[in-house]
PDB file of N, CA and C in Angstrom:
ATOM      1  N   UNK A   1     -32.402  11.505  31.782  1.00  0.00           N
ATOM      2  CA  UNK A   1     -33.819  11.215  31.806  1.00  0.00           C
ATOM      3  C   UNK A   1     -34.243  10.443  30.558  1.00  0.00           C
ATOM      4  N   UNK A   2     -33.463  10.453  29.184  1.00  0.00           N
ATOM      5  CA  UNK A   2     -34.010   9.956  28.253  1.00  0.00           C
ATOM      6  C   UNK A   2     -33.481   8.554  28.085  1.00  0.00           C
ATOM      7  N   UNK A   3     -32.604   8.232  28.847  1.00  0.00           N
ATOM      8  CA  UNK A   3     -32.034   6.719  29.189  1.00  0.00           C
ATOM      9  C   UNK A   3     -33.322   6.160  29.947  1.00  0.00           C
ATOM     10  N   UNK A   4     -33.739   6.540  30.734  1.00  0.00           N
ATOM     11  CA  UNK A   4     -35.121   5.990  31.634  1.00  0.00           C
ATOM     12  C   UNK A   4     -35.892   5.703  30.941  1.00  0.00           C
ATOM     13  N   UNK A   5     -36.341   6.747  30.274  1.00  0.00           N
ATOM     14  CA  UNK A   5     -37.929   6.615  29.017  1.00  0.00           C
ATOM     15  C   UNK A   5     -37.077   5.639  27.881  1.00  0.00           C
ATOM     16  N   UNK A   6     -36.412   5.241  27.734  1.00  0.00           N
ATOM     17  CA  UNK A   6     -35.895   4.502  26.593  1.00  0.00           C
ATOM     18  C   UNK A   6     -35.519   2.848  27.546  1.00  0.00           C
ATOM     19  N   UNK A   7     -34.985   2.585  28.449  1.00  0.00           N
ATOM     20  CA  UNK A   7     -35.507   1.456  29.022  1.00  0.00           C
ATOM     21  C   UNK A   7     -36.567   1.035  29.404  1.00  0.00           C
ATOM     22  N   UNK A   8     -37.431   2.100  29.849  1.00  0.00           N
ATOM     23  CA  UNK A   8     -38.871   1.681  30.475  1.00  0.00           C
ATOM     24  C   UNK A   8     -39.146   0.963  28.685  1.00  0.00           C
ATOM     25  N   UNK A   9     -39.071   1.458  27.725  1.00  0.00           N
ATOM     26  CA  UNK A   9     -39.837   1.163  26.519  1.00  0.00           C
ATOM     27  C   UNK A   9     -39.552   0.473  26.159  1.00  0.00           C
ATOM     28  N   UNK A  10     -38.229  -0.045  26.257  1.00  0.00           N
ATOM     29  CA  UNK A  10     -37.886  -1.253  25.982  1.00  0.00           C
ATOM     30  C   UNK A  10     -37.891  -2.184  26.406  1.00  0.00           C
ATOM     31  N   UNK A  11     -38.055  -2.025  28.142  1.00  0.00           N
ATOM     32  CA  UNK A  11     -39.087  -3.614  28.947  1.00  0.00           C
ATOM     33  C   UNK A  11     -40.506  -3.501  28.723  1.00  0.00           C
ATOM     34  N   UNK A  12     -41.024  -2.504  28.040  1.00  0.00           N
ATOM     35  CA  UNK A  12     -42.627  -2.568  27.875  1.00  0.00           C
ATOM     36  C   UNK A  12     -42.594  -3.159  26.556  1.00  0.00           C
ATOM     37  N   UNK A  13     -42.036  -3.441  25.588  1.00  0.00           N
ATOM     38  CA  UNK A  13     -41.868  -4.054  24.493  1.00  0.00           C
ATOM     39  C   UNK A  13     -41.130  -5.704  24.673  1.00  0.00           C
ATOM     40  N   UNK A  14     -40.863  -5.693  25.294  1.00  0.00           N
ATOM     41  CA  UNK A  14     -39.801  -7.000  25.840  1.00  0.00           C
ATOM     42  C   UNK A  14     -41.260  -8.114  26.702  1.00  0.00           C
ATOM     43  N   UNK A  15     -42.086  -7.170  27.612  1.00  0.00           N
ATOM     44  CA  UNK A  15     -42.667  -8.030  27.948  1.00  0.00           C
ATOM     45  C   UNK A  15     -44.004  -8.245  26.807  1.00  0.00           C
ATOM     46  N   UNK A  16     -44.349  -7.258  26.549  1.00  0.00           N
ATOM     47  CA  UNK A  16     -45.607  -7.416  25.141  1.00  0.00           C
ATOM     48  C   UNK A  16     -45.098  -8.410  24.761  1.00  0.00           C
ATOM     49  N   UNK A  17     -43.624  -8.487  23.822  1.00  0.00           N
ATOM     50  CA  UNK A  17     -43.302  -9.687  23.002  1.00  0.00           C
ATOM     51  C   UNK A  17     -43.493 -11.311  23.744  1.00  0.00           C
ATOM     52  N   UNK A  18     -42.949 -11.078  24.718  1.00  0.00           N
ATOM     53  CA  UNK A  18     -42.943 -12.406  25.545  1.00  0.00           C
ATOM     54  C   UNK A  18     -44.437 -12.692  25.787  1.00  0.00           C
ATOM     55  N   UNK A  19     -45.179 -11.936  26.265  1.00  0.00           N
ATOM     56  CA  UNK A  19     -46.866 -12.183  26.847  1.00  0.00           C
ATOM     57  C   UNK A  19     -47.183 -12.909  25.218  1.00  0.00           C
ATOM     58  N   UNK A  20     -47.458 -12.159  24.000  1.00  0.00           N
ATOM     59  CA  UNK A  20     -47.891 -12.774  23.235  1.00  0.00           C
ATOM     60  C   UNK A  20     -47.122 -13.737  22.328  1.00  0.00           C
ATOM     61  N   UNK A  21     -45.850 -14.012  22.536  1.00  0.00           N
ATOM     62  CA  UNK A  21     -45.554 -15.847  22.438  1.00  0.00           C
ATOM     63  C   UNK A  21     -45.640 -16.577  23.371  1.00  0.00           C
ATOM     64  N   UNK A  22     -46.047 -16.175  24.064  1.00  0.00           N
ATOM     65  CA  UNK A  22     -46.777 -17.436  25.247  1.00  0.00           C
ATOM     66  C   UNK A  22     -47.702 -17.211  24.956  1.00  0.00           C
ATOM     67  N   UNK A  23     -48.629 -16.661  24.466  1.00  0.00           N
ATOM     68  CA  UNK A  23     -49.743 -16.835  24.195  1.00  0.00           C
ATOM     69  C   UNK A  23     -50.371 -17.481  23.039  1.00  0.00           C
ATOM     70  N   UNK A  24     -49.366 -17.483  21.687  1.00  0.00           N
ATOM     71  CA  UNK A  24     -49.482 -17.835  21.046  1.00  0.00           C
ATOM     72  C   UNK A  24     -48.381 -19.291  20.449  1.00  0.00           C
ATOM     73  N   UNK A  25     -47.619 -19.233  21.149  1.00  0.00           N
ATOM     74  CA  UNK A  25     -46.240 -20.260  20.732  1.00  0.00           C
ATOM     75  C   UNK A  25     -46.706 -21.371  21.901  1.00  0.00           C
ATOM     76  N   UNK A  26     -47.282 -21.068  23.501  1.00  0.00           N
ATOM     77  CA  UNK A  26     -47.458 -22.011  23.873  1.00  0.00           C
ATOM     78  C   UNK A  26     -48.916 -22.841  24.537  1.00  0.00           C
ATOM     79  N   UNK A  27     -49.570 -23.767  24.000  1.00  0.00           N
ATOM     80  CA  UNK A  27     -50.703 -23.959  24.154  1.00  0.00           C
ATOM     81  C   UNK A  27     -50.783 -24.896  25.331  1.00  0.00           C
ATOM     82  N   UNK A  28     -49.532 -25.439  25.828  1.00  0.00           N
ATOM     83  CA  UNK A  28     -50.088 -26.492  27.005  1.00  0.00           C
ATOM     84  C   UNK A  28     -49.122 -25.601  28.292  1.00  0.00           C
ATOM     85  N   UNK A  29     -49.757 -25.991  29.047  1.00  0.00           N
ATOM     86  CA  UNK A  29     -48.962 -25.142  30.444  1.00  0.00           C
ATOM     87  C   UNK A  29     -47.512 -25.994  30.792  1.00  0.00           C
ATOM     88  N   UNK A  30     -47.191 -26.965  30.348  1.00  0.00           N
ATOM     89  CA  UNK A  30     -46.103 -26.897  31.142  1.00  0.00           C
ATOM     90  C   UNK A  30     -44.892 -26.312  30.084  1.00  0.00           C
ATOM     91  N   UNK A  31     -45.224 -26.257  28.739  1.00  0.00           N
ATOM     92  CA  UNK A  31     -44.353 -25.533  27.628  1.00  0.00           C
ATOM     93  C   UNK A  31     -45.239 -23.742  27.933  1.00  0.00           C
ATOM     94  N   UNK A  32     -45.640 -23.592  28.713  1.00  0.00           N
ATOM     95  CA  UNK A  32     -46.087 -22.218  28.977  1.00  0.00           C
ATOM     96  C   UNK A  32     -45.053 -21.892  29.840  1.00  0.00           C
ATOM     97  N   UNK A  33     -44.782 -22.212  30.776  1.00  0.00           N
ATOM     98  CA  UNK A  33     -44.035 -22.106  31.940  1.00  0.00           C
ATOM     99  C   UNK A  33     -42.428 -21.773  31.852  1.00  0.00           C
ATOM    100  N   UNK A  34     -41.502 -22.867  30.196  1.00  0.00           N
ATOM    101  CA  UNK A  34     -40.449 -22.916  29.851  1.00  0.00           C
ATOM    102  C   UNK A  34     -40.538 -22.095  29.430  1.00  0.00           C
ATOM    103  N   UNK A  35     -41.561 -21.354  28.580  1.00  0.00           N
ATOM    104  CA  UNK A  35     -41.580 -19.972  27.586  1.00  0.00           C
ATOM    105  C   UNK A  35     -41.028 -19.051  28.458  1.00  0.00           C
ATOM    106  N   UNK A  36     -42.024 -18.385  29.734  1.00  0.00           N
ATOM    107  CA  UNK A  36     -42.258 -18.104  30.560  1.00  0.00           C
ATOM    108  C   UNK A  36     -40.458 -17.657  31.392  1.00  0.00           C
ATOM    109  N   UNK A  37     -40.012 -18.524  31.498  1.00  0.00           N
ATOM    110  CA  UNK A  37     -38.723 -18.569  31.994  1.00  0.00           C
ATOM    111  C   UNK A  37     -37.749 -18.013  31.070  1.00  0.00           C
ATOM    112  N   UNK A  38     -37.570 -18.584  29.925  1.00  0.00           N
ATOM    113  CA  UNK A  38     -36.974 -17.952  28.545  1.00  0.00           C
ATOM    114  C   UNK A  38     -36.964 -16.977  28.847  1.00  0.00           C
ATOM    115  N   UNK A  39     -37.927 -16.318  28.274  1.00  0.00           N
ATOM    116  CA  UNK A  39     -38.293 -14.997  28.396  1.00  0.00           C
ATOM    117  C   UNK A  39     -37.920 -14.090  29.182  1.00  0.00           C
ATOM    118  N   UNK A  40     -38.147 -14.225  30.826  1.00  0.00           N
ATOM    119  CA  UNK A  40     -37.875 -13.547  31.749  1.00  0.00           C
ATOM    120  C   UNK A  40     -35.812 -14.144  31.821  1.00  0.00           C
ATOM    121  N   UNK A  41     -35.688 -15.050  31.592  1.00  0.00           N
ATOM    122  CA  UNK A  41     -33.840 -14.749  30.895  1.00  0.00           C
ATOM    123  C   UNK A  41     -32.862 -14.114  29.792  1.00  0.00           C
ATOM    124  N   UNK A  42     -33.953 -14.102  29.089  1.00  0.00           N
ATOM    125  CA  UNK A  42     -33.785 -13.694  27.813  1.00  0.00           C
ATOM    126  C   UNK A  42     -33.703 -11.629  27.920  1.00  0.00           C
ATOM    127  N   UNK A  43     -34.783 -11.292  29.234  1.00  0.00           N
ATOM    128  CA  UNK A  43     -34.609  -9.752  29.349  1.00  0.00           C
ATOM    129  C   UNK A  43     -33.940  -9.485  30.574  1.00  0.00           C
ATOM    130  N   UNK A  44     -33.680 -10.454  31.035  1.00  0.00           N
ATOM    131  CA  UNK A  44     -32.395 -10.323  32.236  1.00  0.00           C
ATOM    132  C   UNK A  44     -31.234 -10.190  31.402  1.00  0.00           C
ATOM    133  N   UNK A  45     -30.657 -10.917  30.269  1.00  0.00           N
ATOM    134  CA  UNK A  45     -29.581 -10.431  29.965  1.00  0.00           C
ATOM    135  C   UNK A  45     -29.919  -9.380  29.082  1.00  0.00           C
ATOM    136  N   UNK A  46     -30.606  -8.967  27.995  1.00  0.00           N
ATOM    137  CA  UNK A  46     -30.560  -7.521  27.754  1.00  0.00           C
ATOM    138  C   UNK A  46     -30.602  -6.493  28.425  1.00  0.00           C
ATOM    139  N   UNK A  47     -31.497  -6.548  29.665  1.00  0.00           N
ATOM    140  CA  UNK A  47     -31.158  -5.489  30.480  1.00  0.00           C
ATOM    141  C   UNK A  47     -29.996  -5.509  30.885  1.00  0.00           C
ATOM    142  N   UNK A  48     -28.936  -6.239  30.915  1.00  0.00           N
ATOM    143  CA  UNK A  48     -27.903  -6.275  31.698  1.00  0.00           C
ATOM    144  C   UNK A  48     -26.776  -5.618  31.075  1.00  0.00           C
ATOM    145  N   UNK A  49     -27.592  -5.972  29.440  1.00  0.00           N
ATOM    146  CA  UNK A  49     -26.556  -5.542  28.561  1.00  0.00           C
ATOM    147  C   UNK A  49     -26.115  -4.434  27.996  1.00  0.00           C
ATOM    148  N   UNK A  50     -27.885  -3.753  28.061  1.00  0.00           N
ATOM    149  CA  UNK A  50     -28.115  -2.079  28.272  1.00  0.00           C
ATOM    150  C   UNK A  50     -27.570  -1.066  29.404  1.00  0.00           C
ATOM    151  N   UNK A  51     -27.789  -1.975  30.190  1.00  0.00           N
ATOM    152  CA  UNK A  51     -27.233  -1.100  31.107  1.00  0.00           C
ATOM    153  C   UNK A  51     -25.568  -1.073  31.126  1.00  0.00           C
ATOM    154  N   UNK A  52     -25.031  -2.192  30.828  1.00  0.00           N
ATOM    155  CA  UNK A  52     -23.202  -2.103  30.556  1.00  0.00           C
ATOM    156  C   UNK A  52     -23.054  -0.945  29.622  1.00  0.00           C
ATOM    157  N   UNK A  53     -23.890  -0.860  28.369  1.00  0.00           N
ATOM    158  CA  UNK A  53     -23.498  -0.111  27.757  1.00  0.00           C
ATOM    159  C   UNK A  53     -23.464   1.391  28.074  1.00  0.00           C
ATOM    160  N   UNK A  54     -24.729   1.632  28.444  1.00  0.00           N
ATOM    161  CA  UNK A  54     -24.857   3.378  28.847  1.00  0.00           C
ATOM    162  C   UNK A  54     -24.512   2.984  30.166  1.00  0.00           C
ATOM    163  N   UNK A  55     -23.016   2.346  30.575  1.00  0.00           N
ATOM    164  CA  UNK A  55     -22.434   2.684  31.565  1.00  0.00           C
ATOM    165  C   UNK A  55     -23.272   3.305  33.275  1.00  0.00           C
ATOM    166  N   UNK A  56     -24.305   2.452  33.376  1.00  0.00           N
ATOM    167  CA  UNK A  56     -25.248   2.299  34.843  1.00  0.00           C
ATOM    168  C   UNK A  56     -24.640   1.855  35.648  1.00  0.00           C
TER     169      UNK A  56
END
C-alpha cells in the first residue's frame, strides 16, 4: 500500500512540475505543446522506471 501512496505522489509532483513550466517556460502555444509532450515523456519513462524497480 505504501508503494501506491508513494507513486500517486510522485505523479502529483511530476505533473505540478510540468503544469508550471509550461506555464512559465512556455509563452507561445506552439512551444506550449513541445513542453507539453516532453513532459508527458519525460513521466512515461520515470514511471516506467519506478515501476522496474519495485519490481510491478
Amino acid at each position: 500500500m505504501e508503494h501506491h501512496h508513494t507513486l500517486r505522489n510522485i505523479g502529483i509532483g511530476m505533473a505540478a512540475g510540468a503544469a508550471l513550466g509550461m506555464a512559465v517556460l512556455a509563452p507561445r502555444q506552439k512551444t506550449l505543446k513541445a513542453t507539453a509532450k516532453k513532459a508527458v515523456r519525460a513521466m512515461e519513462d520515470v514511471a516506467e522506471n519506478v515501476t522496474q524497480t519495485l519490481g510491478m
